[in-house]
Protein backbone atom coordinates (compact mmCIF):
# COMPACT_ATOMS: atom_id res chain seq x y z
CA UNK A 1 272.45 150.57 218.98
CA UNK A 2 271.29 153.62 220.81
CA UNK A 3 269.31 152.40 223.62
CA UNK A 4 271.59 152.69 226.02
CA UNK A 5 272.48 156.23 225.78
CA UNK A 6 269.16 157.41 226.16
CA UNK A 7 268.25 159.19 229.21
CA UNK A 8 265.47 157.07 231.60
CA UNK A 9 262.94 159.87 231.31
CA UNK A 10 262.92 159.57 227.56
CA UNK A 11 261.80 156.33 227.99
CA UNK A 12 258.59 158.11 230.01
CA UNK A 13 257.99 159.72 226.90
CA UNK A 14 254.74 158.43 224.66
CA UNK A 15 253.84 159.55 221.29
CA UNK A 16 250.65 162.27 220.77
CA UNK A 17 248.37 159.93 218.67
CA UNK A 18 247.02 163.33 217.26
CA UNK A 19 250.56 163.95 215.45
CA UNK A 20 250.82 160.08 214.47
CA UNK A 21 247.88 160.80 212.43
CA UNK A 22 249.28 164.15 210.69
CA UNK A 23 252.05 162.03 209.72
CA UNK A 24 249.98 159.74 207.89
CA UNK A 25 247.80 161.41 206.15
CA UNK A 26 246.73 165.06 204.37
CA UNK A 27 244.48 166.82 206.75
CA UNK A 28 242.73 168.71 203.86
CA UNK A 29 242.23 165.43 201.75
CA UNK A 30 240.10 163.62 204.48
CA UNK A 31 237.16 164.71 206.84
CA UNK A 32 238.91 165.13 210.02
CA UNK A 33 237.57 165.96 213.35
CA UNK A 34 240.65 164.55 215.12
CA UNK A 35 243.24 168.02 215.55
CA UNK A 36 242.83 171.18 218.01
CA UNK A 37 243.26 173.03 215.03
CA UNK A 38 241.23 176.78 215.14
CA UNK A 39 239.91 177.53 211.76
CA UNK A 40 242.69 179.17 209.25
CA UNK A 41 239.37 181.97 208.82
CA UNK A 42 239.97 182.55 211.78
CA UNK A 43 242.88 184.39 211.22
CA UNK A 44 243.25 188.36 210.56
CA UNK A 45 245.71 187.83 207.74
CA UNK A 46 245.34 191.55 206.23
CA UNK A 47 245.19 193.02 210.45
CA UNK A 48 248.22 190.64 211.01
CA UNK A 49 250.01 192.53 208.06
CA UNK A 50 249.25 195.94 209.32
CA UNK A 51 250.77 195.01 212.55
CA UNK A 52 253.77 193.78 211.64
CA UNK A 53 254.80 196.79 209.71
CA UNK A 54 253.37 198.82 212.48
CA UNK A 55 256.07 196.67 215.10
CA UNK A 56 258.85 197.26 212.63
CA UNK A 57 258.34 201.01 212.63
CA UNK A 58 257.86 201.22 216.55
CA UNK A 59 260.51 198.75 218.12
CA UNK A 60 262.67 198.63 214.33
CA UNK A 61 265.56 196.14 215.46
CA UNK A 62 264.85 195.89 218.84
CA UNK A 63 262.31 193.32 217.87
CA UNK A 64 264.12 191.01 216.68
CA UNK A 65 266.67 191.08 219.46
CA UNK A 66 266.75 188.67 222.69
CA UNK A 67 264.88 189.73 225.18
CA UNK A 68 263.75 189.51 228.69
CA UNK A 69 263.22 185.70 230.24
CA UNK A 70 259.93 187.22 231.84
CA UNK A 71 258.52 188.79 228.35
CA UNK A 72 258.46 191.94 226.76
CA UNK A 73 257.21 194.92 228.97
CA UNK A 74 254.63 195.89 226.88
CA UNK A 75 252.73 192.43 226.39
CA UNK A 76 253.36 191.35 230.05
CA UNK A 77 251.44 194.96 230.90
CA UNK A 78 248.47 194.06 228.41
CA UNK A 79 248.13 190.82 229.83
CA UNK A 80 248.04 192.22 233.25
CA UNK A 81 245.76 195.25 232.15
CA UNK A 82 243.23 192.61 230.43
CA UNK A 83 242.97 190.19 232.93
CA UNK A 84 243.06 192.41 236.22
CA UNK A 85 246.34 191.13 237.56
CA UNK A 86 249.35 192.61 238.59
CA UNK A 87 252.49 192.94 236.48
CA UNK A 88 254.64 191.36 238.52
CA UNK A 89 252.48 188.34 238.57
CA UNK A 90 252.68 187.54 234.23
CA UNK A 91 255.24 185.16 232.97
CA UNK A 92 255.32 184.86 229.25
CA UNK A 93 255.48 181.70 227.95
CA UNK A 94 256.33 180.10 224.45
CA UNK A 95 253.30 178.46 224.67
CA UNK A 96 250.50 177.30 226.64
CA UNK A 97 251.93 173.66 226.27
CA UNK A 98 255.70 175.50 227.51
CA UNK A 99 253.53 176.73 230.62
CA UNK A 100 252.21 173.22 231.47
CA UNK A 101 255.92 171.46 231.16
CA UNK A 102 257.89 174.02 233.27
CA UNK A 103 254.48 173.89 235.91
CA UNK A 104 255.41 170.17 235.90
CA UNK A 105 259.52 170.45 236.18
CA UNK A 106 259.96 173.07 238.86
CA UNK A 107 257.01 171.49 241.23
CA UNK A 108 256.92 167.38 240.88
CA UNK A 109 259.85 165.02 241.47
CA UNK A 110 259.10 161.42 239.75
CA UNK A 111 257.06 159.02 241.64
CA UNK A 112 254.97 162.85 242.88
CA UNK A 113 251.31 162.63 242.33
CA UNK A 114 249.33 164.55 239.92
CA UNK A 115 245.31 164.55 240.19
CA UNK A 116 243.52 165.39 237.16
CA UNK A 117 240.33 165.32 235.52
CA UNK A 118 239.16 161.36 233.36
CA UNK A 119 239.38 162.61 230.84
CA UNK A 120 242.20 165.34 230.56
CA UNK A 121 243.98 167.15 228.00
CA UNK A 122 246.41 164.34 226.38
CA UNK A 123 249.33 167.45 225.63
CA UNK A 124 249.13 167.62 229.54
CA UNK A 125 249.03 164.18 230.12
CA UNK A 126 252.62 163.49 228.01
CA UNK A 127 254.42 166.22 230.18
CA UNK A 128 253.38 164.57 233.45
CA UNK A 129 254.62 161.10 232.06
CA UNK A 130 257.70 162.53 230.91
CA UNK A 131 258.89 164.14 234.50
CA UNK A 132 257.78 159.93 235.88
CA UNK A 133 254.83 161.71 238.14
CA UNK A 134 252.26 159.52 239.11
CA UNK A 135 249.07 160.81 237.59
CA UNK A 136 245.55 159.83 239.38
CA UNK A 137 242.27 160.84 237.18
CA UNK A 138 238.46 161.80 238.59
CA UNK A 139 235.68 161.09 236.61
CA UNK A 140 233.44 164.31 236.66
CA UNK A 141 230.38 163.89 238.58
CA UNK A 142 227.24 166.44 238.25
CA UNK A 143 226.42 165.39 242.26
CA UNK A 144 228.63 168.02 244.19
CA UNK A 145 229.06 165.84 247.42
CA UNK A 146 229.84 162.99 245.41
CA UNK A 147 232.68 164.80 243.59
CA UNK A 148 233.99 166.03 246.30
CA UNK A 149 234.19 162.62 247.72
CA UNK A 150 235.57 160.88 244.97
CA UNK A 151 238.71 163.62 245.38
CA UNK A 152 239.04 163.33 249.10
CA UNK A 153 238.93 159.11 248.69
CA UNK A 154 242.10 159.69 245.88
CA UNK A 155 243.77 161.74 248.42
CA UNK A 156 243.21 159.27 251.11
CA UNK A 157 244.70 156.69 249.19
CA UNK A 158 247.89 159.04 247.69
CA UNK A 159 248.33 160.17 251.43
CA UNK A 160 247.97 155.81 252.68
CA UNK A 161 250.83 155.16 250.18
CA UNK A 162 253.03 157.54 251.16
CA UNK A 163 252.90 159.50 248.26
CA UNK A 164 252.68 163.52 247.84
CA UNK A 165 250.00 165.62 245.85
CA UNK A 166 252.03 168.37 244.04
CA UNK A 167 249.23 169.90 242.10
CA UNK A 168 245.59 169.36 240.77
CA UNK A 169 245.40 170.35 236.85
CA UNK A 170 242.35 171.07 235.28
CA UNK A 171 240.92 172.48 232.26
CA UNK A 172 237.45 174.33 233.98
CA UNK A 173 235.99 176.06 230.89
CA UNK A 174 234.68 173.75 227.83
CA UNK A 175 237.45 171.10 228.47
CA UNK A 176 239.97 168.99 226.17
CA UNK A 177 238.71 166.55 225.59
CA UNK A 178 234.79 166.65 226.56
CA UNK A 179 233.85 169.90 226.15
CA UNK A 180 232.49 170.01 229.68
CA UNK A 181 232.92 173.10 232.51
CA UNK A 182 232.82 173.44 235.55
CA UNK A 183 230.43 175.42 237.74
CA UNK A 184 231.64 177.82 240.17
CA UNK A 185 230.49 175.48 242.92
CA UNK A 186 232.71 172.65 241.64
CA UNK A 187 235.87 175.55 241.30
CA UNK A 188 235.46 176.76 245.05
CA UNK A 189 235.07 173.13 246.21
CA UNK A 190 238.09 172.23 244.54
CA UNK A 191 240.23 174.65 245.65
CA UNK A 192 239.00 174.16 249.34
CA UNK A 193 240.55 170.73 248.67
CA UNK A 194 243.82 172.68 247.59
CA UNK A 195 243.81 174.59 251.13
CA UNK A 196 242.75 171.69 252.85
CA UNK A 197 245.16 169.17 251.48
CA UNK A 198 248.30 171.94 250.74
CA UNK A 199 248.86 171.17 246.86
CA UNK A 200 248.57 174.33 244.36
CA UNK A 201 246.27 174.00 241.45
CA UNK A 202 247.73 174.26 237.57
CA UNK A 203 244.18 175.95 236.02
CA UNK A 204 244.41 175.49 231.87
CA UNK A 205 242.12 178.33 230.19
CA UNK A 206 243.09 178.08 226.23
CA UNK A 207 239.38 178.42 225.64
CA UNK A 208 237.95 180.51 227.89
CA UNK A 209 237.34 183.36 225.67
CA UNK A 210 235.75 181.05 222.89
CA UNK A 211 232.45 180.66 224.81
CA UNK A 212 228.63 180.84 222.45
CA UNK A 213 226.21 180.72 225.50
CA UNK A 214 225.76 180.99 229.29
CA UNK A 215 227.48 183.00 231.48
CA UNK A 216 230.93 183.40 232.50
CA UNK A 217 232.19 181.92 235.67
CA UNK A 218 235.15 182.95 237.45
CA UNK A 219 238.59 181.66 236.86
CA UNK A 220 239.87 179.56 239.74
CA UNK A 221 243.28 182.01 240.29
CA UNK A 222 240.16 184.92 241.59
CA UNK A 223 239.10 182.22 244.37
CA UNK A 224 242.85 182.20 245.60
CA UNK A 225 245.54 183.20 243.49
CA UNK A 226 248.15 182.07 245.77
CA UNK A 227 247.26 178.82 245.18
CA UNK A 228 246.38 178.35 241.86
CA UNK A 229 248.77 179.14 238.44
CA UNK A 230 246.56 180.37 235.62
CA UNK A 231 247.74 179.35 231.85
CA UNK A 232 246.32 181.04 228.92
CA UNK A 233 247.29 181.00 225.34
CA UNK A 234 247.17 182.99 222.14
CA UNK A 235 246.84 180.11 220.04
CA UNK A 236 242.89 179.93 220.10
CA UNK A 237 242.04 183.24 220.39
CA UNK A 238 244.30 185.03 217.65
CA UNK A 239 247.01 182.18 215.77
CA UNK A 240 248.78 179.54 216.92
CA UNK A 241 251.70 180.30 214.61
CA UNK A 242 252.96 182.63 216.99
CA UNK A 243 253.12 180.34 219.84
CA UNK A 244 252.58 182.67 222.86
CA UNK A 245 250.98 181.93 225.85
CA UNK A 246 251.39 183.21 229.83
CA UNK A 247 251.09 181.80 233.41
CA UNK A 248 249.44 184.34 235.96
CA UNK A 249 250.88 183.16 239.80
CA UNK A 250 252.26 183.81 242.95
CA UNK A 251 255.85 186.00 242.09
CA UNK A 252 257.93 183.11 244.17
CA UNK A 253 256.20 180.47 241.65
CA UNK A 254 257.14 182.61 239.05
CA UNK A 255 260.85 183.27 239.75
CA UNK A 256 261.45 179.63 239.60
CA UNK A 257 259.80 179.41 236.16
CA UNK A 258 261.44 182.49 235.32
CA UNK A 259 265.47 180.41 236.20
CA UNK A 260 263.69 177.29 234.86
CA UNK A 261 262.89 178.71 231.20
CA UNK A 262 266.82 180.47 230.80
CA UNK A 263 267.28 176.91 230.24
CA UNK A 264 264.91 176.07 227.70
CA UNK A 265 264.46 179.12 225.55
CA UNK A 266 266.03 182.08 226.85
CA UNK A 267 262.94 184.32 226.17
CA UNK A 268 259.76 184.20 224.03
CA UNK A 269 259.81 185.28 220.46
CA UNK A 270 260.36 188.72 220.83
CA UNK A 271 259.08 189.88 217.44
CA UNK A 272 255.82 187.73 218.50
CA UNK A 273 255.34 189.57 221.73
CA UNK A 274 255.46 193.06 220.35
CA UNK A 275 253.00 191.71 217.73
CA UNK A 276 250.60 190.56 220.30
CA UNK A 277 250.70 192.86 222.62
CA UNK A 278 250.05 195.70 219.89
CA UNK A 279 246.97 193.31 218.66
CA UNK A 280 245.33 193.09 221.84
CA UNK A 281 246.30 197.15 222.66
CA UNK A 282 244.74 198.26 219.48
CA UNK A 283 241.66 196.34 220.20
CA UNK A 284 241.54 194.14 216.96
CA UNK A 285 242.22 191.07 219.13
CA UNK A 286 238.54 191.72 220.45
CA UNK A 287 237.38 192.53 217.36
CA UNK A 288 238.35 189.45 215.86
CA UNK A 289 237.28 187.09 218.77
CA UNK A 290 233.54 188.55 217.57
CA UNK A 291 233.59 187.26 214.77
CA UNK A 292 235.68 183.75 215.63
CA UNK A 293 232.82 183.34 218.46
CA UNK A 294 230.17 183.73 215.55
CA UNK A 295 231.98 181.19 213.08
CA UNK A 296 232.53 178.36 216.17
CA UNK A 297 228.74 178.76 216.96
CA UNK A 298 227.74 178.27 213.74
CA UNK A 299 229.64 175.06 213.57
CA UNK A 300 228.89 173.56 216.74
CA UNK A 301 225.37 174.40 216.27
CA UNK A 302 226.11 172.23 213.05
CA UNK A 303 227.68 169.77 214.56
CA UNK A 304 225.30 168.86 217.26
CA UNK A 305 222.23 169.16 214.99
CA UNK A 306 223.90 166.79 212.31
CA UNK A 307 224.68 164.29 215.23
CA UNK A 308 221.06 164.55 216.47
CA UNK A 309 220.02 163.30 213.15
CA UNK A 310 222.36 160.84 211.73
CA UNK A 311 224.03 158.73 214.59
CA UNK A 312 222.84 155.68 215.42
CA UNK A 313 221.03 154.84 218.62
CA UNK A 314 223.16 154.33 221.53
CA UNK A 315 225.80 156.95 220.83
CA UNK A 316 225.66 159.99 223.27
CA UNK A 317 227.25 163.00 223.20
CA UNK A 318 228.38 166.05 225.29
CA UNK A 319 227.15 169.93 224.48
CA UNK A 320 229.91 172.45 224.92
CA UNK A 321 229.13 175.96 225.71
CA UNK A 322 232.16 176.99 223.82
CA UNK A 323 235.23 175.82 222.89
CA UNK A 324 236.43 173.61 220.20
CA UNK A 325 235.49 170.09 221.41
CA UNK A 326 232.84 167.51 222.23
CA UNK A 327 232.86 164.04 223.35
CA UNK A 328 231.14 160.82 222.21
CA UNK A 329 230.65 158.11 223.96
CA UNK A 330 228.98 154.68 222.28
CA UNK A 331 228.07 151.57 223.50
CA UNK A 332 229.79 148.97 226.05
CA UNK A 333 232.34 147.13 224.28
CA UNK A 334 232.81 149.06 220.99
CA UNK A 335 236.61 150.06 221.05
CA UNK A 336 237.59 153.35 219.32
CA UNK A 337 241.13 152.42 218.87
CA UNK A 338 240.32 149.22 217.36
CA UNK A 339 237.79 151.07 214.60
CA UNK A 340 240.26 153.83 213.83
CA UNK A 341 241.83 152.57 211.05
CA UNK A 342 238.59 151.77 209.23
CA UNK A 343 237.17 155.13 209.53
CA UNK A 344 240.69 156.50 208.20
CA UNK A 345 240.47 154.05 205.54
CA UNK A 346 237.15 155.04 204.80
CA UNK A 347 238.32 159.04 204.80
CA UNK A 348 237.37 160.32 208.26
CA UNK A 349 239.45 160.82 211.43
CA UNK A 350 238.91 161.34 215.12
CA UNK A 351 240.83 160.87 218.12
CA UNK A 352 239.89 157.89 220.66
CA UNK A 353 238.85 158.89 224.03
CA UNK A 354 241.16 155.94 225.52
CA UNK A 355 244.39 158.28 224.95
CA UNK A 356 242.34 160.78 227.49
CA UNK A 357 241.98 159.03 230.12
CA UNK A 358 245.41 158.75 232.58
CA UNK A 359 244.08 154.72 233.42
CA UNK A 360 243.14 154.29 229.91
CA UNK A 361 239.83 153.70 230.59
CA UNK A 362 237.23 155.47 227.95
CA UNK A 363 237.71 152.56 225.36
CA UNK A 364 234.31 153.68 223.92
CA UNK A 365 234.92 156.88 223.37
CA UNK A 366 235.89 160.04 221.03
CA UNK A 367 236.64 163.32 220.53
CA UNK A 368 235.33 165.52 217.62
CA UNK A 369 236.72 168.41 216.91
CA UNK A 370 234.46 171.38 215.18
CA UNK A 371 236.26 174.31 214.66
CA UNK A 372 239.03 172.95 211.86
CA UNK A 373 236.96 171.92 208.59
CA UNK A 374 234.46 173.91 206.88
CA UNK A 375 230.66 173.63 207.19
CA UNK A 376 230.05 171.55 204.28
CA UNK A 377 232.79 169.32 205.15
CA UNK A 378 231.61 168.87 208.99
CA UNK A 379 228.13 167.85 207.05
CA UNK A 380 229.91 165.11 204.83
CA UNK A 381 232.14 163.67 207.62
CA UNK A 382 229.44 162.98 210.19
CA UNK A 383 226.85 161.27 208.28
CA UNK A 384 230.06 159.15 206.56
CA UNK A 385 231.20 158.35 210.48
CA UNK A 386 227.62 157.79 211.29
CA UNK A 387 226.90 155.38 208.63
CA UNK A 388 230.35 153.34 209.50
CA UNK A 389 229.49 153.43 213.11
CA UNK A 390 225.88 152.37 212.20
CA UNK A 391 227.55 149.38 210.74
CA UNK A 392 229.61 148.43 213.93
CA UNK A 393 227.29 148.89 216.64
């Protein structure tokens, strides 16, 4: 009886198969590699505590009062004192998610084309179909030229049809879903494409911090930072409960998001902010990052090692250098979707790579998640997915 009062973007709107499967079953009660879910050791509980009572003392009521649109003073200075930017320059955001949806509103009309990576981040991928943009995926490809080429031959065809490139979003350190980064070579040779072409580039970094080996490589937003709108996020590197992220960019960017949010949420969590911001000042967000690095390595370690020696022939895999994630990908035909509900039946969940990809290509492959369950329980589910996979392929 409703469905004509609903708007015509709702009907953009497509459901998270991640959150289908919380609704169905007890995350605890199966093996599950399917969430983004940082491990609940991961949290400072007793640290947390301390600072709380420590905000209530300083700030008393003024935190929990509205606040500013922009964010609280004092985290927008630690953001800008930890990551070498301006002040003026650090939008706080109720979430890393919040900072990819109002990226998406205040730059791309519907019909507007996105270019992404194949795979991409599926939270990204629902905001872009919910504004109607056109999204157009690259595969990665380890042969420089080539990548490059297969970008320029998507822009070719965008620019043949019409059509307008309003940003490039990507996820360059230990991607959602695969795991995979990107070299600085690859960064500099996409944003030449940004300069080249004139579209801005949304650069994801939830997981930067979270990284076990190699070294660093620069953040797209040093290589230009006109051009390119760095998100970041609390939620992997302290607690996701608190739902705080923040978008580094150009101020004129930033006033729009700045008019654009007074519509959605008024301001951050203000009692949030002052936590976080005396957590990162106090230096026990560093502290605990030490030993949340040290846990994640342990369990990827885990993870790749049990994969090496249970899963059946045929079934490759990627090998983050950090992050939460890696990617499967099995043989020609099998279809992860199709299989899903036996390995739920069976007690063990993932998330199928097809839900990745923007042309829903990937039908043969999956994302495992590491960081969630414990050790013994990563053990258990992979040699129980192994030995239902052995069956099927």
């Amino acid at each position: 009886m409703y469905d004509n009062m609903f708007s015509e973007d709702a009907g953009s709107f497509f459901r998270s198969p991640v959150r289908e499967i919380f609704k169905r079953v007890d995350l605890n009660a199966i093996y599950s590699f399917a969430g983004g879910y940082p491990s609940a050791e991961t949290f400072p509980l007793e640290d947390i505590r301390r600072t709380m009572s420590e905000v209530i003392e300083k700030y008393g009521s003024k935190a929990f009062q509205y606040g500013a649109t922009q964010g609280v003073p004092e985290l927008r200075q630690a953001v800008a004192k930890r990551y070498g930017v301006p002040v003026e320059r650090v939008q706080i955001t109720s979430s890393s998610q919040q900072g990819i949806d109002v990226c998406t509103r205040v730059l791309v009309n519907p019909g507007d084309v996105i270019l992404t990576s194949s795979p991409s981040y599926l939270g990204a991928l629902q905001s872009f179909r919910s504004y109607r943009a056109d999204i157009r995926g690259v595969a990665h490809i380890s042969d420089l030229e080539a990548f490059k080429e297969a970008y320029e031959e998507v822009i070719a065809q965008v620019k043949a049809e019409g059509k307008v490139v309003k940003f490039l979003y990507m996820i360059p350190d230990f991607q959602n879903p695969s795991g995979e980064s990107l070299t600085l070579e690859e960064r500099r040779m996409l944003v030449g494409l940004a300069q080249k072409h004139d579209f801005l580039i949304v650069e994801d970094s939830p997981y930067r911090e979270l990284r076990y080996e190699g070294e660093h490589v620069p953040v797209m937003y040093s290589i230009d930072p006109d051009r390119v709108i760095h998100l970041g996020s609390f939620s992997k590197i302290f607690a996701p409960g608190f739902r705080l992220g923040w978008a580094i960019a150009h101020p004129e960017i930033l006033d729009k998001i700045y008019v654009c949010k007074q519509s959605l949420d008024l301001c951050p969590p203000i009692f949030d902010q002052y936590v976080a911001a005396e957590f990162l000042e106090s230096g026990r967000l560093d502290e605990n990052l030490v030993r949340s690095i040290a846990l994640y390595k342990g369990k990827r370690d885990l993870l790749l090692g049990l994969l090496e020696r249970h899963m059946p022939a045929g079934v490759r895999w990627t090998r983050p250098e950090g992050g939460l994630f890696l990617f499967l990908t099995l043989p020609e035909g099998f279809e992860a979707v199709k299989f899903y509900d036996k390995a739920l039946d069976a007690g063990v969940a993932y998330v199928a790579g097809e839900f990745f990809h923007p042309d829903g290509n990937g039908k043969n492959t999956m994302r495992l998640n590491f960081s969630f369950m414990s050790e013994d329980r990563i053990a258990e589910g992979v040699k129980l997915l192994a030995e239902l996979l052995g069956k099927e392929i």
